[in-house]
N, C-alpha and C. Protein backbone atom coordinates (compact mmCIF):
# COMPACT_ATOMS: atom_id res chain seq x y z
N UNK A 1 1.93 -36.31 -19.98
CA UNK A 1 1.48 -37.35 -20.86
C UNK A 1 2.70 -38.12 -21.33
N UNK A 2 2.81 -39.11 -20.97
CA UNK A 2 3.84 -40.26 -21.28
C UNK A 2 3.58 -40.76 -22.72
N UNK A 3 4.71 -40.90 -23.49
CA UNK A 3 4.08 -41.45 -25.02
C UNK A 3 5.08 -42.40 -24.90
N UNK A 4 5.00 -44.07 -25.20
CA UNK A 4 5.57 -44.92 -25.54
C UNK A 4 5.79 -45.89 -26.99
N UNK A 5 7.30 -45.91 -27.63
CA UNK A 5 7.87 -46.03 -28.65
C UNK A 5 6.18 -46.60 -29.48
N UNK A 6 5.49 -47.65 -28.80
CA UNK A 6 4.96 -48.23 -30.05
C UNK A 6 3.69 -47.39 -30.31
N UNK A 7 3.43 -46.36 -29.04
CA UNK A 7 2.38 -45.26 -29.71
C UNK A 7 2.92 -44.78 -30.65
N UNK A 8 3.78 -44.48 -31.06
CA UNK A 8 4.82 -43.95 -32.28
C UNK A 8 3.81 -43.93 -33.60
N UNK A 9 3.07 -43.28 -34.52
CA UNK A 9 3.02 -44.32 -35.54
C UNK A 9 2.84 -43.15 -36.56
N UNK A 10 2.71 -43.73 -38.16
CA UNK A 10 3.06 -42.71 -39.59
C UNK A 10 1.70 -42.57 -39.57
N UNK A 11 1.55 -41.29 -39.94
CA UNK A 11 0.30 -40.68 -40.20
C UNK A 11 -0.56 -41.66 -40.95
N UNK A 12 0.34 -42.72 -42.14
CA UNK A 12 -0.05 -43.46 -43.17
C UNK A 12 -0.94 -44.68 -42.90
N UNK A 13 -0.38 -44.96 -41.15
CA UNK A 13 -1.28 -45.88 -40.35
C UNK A 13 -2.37 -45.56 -40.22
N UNK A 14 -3.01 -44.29 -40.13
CA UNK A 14 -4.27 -43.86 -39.82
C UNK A 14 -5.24 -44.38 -40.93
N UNK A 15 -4.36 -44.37 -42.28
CA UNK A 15 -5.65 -44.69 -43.84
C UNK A 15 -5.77 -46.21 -43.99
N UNK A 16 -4.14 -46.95 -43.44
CA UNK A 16 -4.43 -48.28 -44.10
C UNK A 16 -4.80 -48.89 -42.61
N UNK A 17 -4.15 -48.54 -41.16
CA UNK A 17 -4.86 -49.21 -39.98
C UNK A 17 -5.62 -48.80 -38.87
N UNK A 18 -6.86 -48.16 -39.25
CA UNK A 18 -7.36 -47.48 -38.66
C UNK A 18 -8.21 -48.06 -37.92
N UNK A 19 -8.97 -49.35 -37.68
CA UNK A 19 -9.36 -50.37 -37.28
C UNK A 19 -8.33 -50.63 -35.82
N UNK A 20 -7.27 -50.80 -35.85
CA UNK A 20 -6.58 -51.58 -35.30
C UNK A 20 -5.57 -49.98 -34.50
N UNK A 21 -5.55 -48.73 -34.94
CA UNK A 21 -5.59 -47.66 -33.95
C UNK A 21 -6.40 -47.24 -32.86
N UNK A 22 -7.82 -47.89 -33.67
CA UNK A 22 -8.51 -46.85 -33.14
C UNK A 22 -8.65 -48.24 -31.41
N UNK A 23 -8.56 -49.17 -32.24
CA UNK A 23 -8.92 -50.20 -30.94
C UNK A 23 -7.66 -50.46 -29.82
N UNK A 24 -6.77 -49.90 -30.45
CA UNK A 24 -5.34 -49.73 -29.34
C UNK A 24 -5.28 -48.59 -28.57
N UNK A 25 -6.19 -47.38 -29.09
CA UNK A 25 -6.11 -46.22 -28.07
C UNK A 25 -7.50 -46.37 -27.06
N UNK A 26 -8.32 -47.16 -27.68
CA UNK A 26 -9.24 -47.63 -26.84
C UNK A 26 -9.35 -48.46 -25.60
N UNK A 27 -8.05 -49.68 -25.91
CA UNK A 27 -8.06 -50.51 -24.82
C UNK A 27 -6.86 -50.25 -23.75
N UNK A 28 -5.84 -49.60 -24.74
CA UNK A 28 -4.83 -49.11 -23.82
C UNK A 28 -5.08 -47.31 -23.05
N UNK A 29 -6.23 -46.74 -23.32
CA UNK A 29 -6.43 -45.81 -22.76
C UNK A 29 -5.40 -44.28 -22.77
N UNK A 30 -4.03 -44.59 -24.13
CA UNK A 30 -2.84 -43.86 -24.21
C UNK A 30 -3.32 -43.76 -25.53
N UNK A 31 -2.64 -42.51 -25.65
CA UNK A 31 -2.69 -41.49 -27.11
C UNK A 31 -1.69 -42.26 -27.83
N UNK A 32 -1.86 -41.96 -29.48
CA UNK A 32 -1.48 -42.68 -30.49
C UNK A 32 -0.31 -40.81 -31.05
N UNK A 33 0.80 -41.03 -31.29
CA UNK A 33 1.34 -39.58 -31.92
C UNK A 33 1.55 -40.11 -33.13
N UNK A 34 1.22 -39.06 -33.91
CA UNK A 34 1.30 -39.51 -35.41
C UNK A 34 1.98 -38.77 -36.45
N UNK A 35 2.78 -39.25 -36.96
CA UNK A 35 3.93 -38.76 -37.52
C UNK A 35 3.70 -38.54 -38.86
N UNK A 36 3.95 -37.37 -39.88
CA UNK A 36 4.62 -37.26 -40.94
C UNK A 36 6.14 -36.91 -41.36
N UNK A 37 6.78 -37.89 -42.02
CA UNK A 37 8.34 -37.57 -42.25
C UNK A 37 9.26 -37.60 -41.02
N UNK A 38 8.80 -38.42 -40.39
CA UNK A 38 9.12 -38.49 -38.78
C UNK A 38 9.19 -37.40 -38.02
N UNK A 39 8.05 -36.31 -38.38
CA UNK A 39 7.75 -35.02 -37.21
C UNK A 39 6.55 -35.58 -36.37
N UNK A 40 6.58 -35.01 -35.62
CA UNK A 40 4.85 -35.07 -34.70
C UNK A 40 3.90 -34.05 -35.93
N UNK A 41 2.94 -34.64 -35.85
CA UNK A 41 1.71 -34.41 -36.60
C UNK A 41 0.58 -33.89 -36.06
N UNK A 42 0.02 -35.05 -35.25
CA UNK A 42 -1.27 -35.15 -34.83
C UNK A 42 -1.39 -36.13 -33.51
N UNK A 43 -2.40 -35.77 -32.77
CA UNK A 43 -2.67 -37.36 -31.60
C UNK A 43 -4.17 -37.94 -31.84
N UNK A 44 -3.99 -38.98 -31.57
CA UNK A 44 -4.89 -39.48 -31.78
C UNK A 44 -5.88 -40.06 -30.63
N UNK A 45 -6.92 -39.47 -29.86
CA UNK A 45 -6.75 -39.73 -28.54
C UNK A 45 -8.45 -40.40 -27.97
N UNK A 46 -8.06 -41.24 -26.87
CA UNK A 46 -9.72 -42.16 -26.90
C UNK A 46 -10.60 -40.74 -26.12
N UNK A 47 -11.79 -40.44 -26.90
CA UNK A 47 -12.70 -39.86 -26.33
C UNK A 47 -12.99 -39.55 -25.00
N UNK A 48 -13.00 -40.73 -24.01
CA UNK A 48 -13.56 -40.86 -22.92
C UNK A 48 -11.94 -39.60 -22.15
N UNK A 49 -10.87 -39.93 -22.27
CA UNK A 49 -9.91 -39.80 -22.08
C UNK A 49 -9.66 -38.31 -22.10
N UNK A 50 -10.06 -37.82 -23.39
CA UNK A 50 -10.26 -36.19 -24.16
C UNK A 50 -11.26 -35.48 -23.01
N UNK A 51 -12.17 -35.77 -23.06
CA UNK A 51 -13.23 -35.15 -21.95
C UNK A 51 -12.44 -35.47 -20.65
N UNK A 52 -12.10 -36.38 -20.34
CA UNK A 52 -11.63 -35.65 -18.47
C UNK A 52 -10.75 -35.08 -18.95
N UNK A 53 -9.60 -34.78 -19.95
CA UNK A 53 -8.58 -33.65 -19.42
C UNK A 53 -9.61 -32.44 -19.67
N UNK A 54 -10.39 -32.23 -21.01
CA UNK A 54 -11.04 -31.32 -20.87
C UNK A 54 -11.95 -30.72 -20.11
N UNK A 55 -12.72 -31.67 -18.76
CA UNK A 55 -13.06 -31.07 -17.80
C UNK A 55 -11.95 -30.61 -16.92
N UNK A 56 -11.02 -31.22 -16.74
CA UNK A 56 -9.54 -31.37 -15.89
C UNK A 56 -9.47 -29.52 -16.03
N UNK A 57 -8.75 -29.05 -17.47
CA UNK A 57 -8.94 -27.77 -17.53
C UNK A 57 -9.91 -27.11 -17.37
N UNK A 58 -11.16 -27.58 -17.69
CA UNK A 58 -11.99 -26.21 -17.52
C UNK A 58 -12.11 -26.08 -16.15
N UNK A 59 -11.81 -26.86 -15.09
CA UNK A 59 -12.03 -26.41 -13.75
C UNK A 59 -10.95 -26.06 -13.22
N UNK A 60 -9.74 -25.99 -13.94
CA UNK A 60 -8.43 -25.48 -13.21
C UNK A 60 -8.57 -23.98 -13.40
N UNK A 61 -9.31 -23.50 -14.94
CA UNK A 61 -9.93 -22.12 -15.10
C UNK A 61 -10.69 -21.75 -14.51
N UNK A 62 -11.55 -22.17 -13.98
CA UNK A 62 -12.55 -21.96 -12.98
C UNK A 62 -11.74 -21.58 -11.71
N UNK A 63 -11.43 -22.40 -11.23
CA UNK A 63 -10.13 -22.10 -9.72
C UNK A 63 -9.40 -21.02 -10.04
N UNK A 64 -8.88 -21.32 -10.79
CA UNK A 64 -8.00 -19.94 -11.61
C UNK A 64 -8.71 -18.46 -10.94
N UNK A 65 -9.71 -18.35 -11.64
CA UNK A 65 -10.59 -17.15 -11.61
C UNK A 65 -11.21 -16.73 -10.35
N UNK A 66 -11.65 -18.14 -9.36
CA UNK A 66 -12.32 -18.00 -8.39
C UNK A 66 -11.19 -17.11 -7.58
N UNK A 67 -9.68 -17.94 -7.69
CA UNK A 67 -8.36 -17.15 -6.48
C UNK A 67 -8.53 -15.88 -6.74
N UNK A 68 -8.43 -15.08 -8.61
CA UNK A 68 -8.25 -14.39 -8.26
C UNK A 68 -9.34 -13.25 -8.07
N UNK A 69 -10.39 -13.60 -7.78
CA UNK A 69 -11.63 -13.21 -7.30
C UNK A 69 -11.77 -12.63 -5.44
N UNK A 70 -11.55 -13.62 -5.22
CA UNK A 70 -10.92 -13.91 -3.73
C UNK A 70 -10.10 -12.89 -3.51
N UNK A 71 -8.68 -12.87 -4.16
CA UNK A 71 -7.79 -11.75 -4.13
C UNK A 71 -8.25 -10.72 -3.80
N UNK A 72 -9.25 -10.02 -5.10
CA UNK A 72 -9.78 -8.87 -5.11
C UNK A 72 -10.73 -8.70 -4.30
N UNK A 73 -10.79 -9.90 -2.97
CA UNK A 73 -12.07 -8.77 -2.18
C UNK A 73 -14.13 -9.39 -2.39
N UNK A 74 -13.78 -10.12 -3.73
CA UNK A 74 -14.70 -10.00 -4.18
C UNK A 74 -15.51 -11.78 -3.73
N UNK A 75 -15.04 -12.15 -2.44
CA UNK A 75 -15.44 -13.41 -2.22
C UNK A 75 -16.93 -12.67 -1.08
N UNK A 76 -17.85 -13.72 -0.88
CA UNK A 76 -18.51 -13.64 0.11
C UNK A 76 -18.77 -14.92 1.39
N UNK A 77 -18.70 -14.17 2.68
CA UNK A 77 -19.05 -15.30 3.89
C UNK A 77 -19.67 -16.57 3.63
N UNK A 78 -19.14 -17.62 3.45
CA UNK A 78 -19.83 -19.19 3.63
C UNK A 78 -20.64 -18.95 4.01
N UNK A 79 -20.67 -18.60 5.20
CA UNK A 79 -22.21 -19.24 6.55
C UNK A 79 -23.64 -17.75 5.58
N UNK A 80 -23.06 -17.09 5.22
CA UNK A 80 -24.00 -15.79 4.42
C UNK A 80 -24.54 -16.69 3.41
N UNK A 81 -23.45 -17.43 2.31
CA UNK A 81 -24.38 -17.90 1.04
C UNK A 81 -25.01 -18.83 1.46
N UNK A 82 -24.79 -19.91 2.05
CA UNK A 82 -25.51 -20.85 2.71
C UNK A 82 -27.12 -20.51 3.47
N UNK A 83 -26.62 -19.95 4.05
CA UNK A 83 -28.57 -18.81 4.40
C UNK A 83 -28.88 -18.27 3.73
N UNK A 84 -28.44 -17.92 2.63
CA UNK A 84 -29.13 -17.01 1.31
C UNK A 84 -29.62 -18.51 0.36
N UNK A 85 -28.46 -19.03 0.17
CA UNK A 85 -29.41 -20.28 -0.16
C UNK A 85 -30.09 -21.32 0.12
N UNK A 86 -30.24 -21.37 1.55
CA UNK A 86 -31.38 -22.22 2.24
C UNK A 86 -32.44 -21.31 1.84
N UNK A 87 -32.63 -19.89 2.22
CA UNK A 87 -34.23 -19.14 1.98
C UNK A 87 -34.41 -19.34 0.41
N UNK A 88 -33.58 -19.12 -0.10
CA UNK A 88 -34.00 -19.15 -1.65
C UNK A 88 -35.01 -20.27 -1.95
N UNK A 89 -33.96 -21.48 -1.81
CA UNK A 89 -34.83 -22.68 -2.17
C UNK A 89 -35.17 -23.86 -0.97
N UNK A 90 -35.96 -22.76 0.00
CA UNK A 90 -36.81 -22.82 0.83
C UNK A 90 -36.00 -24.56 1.50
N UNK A 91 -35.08 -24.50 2.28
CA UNK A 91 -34.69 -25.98 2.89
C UNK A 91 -34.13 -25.63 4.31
């Protein structure tokens, strides 16, 4: 995640310009970092944006689990589930 100087902003922006945050992380599609006392604080981040990384991870956990599934032995034959699930739902 790339953060650029004018995403920069004081936590204090959030109370008095919050109008004008919320419509800059919206159109520029980049997280807002938000500072108290010039530390990192908080991000401020557009919704749409939040959900794909959060699908992003939940399927890297998913993969994750499937390898080490696989590892252990515990995978089964393609061409097997595929005929188990054609009879199932009868296609």
């Amino acid at each position: 995640m790339q953060i650029y100087a004018e995403d920069i902003r004081p936590v204090a922006d959030l109370k008095n310009k919050s109008n004008q945050l919320l419509r800059h992380v919206q159109t520029t599609r980049r997280p807002i970092l938000l500072t108290k006392k010039g530390k990192p604080t908080a991000v401020l981040v557009d919704v749409k944006e939040f959900a794909a990384k959060l699908a992003s991870k939940e399927l890297a956990l998913l993969l994750k689990q499937a390898e080490k599934e696989v590892a252990e032995g515990k995978g089964r034959d393609i061409d097997e589930f595929f005929d188990e699930f054609a009879k199932t739902y009868k296609l």
